[in-house]
Each structure stands twice: as C-alpha cells, then as structure tokens.
Protein backbone atom coordinates (compact mmCIF):
# COMPACT_ATOMS: atom_id res chain seq x y z
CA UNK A 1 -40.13 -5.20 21.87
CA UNK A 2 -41.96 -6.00 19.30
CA UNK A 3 -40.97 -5.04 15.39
CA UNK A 4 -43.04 -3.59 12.80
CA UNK A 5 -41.86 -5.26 9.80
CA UNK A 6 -43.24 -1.78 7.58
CA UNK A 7 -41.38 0.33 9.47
CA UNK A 8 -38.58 -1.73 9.81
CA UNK A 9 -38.23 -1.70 6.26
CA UNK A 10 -39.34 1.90 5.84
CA UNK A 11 -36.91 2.98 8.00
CA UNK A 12 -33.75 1.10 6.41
CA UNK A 13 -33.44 -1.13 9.96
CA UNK A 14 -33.93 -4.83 9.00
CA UNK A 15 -32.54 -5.94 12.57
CA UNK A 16 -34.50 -5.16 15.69
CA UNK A 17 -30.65 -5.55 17.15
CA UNK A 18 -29.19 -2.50 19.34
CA UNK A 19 -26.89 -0.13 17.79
CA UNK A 20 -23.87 -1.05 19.66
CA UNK A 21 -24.66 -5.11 18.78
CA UNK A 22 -24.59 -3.78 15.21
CA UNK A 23 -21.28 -1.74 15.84
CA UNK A 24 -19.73 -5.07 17.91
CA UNK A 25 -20.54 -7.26 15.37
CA UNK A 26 -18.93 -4.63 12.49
CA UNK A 27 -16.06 -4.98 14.97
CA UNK A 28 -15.43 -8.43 14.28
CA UNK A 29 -14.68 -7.26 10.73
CA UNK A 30 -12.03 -4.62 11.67
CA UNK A 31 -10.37 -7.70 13.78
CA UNK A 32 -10.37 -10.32 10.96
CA UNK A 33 -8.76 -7.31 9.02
CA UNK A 34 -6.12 -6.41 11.59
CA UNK A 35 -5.58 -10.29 11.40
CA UNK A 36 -4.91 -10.59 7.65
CA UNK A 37 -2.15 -7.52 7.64
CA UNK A 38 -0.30 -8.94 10.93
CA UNK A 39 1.38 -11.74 8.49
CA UNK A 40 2.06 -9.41 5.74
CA UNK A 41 3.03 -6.81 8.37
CA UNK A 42 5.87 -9.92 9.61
CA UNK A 43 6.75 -11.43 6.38
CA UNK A 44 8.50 -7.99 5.95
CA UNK A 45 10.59 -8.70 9.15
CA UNK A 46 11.01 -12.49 8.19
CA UNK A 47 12.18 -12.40 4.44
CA UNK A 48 12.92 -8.73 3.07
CA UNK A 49 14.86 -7.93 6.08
CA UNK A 50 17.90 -7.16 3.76
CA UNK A 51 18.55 -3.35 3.02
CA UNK A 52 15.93 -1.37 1.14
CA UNK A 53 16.48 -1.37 -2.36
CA UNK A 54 17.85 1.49 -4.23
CA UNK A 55 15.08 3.61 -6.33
CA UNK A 56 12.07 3.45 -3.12
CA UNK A 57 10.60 6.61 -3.85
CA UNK A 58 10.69 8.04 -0.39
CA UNK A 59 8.58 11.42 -1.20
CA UNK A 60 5.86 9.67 -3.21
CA UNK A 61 5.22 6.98 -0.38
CA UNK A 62 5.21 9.91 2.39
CA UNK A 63 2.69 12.16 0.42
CA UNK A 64 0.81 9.07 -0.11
CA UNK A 65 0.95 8.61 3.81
CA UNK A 66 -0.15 11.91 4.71
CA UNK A 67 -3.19 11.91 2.55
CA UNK A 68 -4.15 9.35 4.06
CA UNK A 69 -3.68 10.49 7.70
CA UNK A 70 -5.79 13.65 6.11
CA UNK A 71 -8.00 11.75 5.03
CA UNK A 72 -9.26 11.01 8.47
CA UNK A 73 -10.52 14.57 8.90
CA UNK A 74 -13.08 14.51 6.80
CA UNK A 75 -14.61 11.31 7.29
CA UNK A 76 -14.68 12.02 11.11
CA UNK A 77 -16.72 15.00 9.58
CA UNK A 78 -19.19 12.75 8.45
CA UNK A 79 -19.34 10.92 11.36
CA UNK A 80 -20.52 13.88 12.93
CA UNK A 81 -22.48 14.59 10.47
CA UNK A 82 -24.33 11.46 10.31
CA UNK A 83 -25.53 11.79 14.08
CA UNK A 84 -26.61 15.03 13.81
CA UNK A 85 -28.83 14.02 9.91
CA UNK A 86 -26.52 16.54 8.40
CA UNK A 87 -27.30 14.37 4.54
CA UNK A 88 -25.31 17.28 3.11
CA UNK A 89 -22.21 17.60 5.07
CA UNK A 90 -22.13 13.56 5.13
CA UNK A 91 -22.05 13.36 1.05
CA UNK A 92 -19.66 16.47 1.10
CA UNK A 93 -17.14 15.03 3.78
CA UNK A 94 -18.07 11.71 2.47
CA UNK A 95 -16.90 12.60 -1.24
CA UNK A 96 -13.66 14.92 -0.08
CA UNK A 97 -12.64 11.42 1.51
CA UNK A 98 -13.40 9.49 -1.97
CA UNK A 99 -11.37 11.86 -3.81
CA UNK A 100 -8.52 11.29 -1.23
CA UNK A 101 -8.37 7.13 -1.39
CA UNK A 102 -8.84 7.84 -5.24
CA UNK A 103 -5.53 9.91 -5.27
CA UNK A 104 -3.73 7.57 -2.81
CA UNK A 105 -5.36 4.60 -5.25
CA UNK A 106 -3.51 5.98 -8.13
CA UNK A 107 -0.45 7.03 -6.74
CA UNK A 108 0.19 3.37 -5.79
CA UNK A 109 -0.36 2.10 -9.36
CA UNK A 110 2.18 5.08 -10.75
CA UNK A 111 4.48 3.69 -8.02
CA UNK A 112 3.81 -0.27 -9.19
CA UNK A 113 4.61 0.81 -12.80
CA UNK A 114 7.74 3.35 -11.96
CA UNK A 115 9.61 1.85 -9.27
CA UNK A 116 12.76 -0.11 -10.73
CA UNK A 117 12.28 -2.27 -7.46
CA UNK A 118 12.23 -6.15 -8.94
CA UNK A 119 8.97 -7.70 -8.27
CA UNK A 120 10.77 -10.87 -7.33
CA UNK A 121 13.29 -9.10 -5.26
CA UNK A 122 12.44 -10.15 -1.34
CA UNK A 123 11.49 -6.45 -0.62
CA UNK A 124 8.85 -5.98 -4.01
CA UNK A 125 7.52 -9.57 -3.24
CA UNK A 126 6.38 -8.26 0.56
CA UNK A 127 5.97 -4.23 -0.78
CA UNK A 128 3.85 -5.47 -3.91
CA UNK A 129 1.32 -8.26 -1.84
CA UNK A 130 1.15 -5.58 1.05
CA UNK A 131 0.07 -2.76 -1.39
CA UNK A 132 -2.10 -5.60 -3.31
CA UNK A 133 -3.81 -6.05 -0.40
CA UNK A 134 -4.40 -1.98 0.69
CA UNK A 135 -5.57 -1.37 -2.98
CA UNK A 136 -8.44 -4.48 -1.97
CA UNK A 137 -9.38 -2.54 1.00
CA UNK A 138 -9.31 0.54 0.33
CA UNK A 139 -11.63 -0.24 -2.68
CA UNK A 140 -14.01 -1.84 0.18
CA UNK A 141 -14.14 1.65 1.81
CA UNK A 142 -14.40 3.31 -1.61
CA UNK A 143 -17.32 1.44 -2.39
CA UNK A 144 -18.96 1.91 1.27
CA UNK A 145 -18.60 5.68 0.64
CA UNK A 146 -19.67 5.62 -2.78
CA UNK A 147 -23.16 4.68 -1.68
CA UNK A 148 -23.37 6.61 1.67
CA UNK A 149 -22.77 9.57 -0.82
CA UNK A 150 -25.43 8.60 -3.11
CA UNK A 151 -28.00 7.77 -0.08
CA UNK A 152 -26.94 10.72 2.03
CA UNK A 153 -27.52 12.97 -1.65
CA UNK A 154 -31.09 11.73 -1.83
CA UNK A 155 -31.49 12.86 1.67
CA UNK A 156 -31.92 9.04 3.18
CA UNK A 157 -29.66 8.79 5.84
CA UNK A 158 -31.87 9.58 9.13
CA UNK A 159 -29.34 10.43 12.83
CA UNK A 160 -30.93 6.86 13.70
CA UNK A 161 -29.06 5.18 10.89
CA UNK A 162 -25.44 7.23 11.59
CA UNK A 163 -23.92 3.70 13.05
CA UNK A 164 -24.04 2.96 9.23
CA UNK A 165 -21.61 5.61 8.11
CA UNK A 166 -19.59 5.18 11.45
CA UNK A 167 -18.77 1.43 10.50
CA UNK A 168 -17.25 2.34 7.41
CA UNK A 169 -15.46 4.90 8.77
CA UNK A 170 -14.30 2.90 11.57
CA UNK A 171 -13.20 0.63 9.03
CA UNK A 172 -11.25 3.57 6.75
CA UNK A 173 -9.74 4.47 10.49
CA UNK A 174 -8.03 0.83 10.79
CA UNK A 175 -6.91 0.54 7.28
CA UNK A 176 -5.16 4.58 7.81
CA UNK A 177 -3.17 3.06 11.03
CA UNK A 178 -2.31 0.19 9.47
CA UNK A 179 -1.60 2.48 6.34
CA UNK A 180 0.91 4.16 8.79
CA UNK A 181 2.41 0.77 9.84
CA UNK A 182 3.03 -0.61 6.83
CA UNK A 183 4.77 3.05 5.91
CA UNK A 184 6.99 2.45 9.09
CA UNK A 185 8.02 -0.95 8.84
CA UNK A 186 8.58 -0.64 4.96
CA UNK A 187 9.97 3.29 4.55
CA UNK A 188 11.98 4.06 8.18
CA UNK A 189 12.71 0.96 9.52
C-alpha cells in the first residue's frame, strides 16, 4: 500500500502503520508506567510498614478515590464517542473528565499542605513520592485531554483517528487502577 503523503498529512495520519500497531506500541507506554509505580507501590511494604500515622485524612483520600473511579465514565464516553465522530460528545466527556483530574489535582495539594504527617516520617517519604509521581501523570493525561478537547471543538477528530483519544484514555484507565492500588496499600492495608 502505497501512501499519499497529502493525504497523509491532511488527514492527521503521519504513519501508514495499522491501528492496532499504533495501539501496541502506545501499550508499551502503559507497561513502562505500570513499571515505574511497582517500586513505589513496594517501597510502601519495605520501609513504611510501621502503623499509619495519626492525622491520614481517611474521607479526603476516599472522595479523592472515587472521583477518580468516576472519572472513568466519562472518558469511556469519549471513547465511544470518538469511533462513532461524535467531536461534540468527545470535547464534552473529554472536559467533564478534565474537570475531574483537576479536582482530584487539587485535593492532593490541600492534602500535601494540611496533613500533619512528617514528610520525613517513613510513611510521608513513600505517601509524598507516590502522590509526586500521580500529580506527574495525571498532568500527562490532563494535557492529552486538553488538546483532544480543543481538536475535537474545532470539529477535527474524524472515527478514523478515535485510536488517538483511546490511547489516552487507556492511559487515564491504568493510572485510575493504579490510583486504586496505591489507595489500598496506603489507606486499608
């Protein structure tokens, strides 16, 4: 098959590769992510294993925890949305999802600046770096939505280009169960 450089670059597809090459290769991103968090995910076994600190703020963390596993509703939305060239419903979903992260964003930082948990403590050291690293990723996704809402607003997402919006929200998927993880391992266990 041979590409049409134009339309390849009319059409927003710079790689004549298949959509599920595209989607494996986005794959090997989600793995070198599940890779980083496995450590931080231990170092909570290996060095805070002591008792949970007094002042954890138990009903902050779970709100926090079930925005997030809302969250997942409406950026499955825009999944949907995305294969059907609903530009719409994708910024819509897309932006209910933005304000979400945003919310779980900040309630993070109120919890960095209000808990009376010592940052050198074993248990801040692991809960700081662990939430360190979410705020990192979860600004990745932030930014991935960011522009699928502002190219899905301008009506320039076509059904042929939905693997685009599914990678990031593959990507927001594996960051919400290890969201749920780290709210295990740190909260009930």
């Amino acid at each position: 098959m041979e590409l049409d450089e134009s339309k390849a670059y009319v059409n927003g597809i710079l790689d004549p590769a298949p959509m599920r090459a595209k989607r494996g290769a986005f794959g090997l991103i989600l793995l070198s992510s599940t890779i980083f968090f496995i450590p931080l995910f231990a170092a909570r076994f290996l060095w805070a294993y002591a008792d949970k600190p007094a002042g954890i703020n138990y009903v902050l963390w779970t709100v926090l925890t079930l925005i997030m596993i809302a969250s997942l509703f409406p950026t499955s939305s825009a999944v949907k949305a995305a294969y059907q060239g609903e530009n719409g419903a994708i910024a819509r979903n897309l932006s209910i999802a933005l304000a979400m992260i945003t919310l779980v964003a900040i309630g993070v930082i109120y919890d960095w600046f209000s808990s009376p948990i010592p940052v050198g403590s074993r248990y801040g050291e692991n809960l700081y770096t662990d939430t360190v690293a979410f705020l990192l990723m979860m600004s990745l996704a932030h930014f991935a939505f960011m522009a699928y809402v502002s190219a899905s607003s301008k009506g320039k997402i076509r059904a042929e280009q939905a693997w685009k919006v599914h990678n990031a929200v593959d990507f927001w998927r594996l960051l919400v169960v290890m969201w749920v993880l780290f709210y295990v391992i740190y909260f009930i266990i």
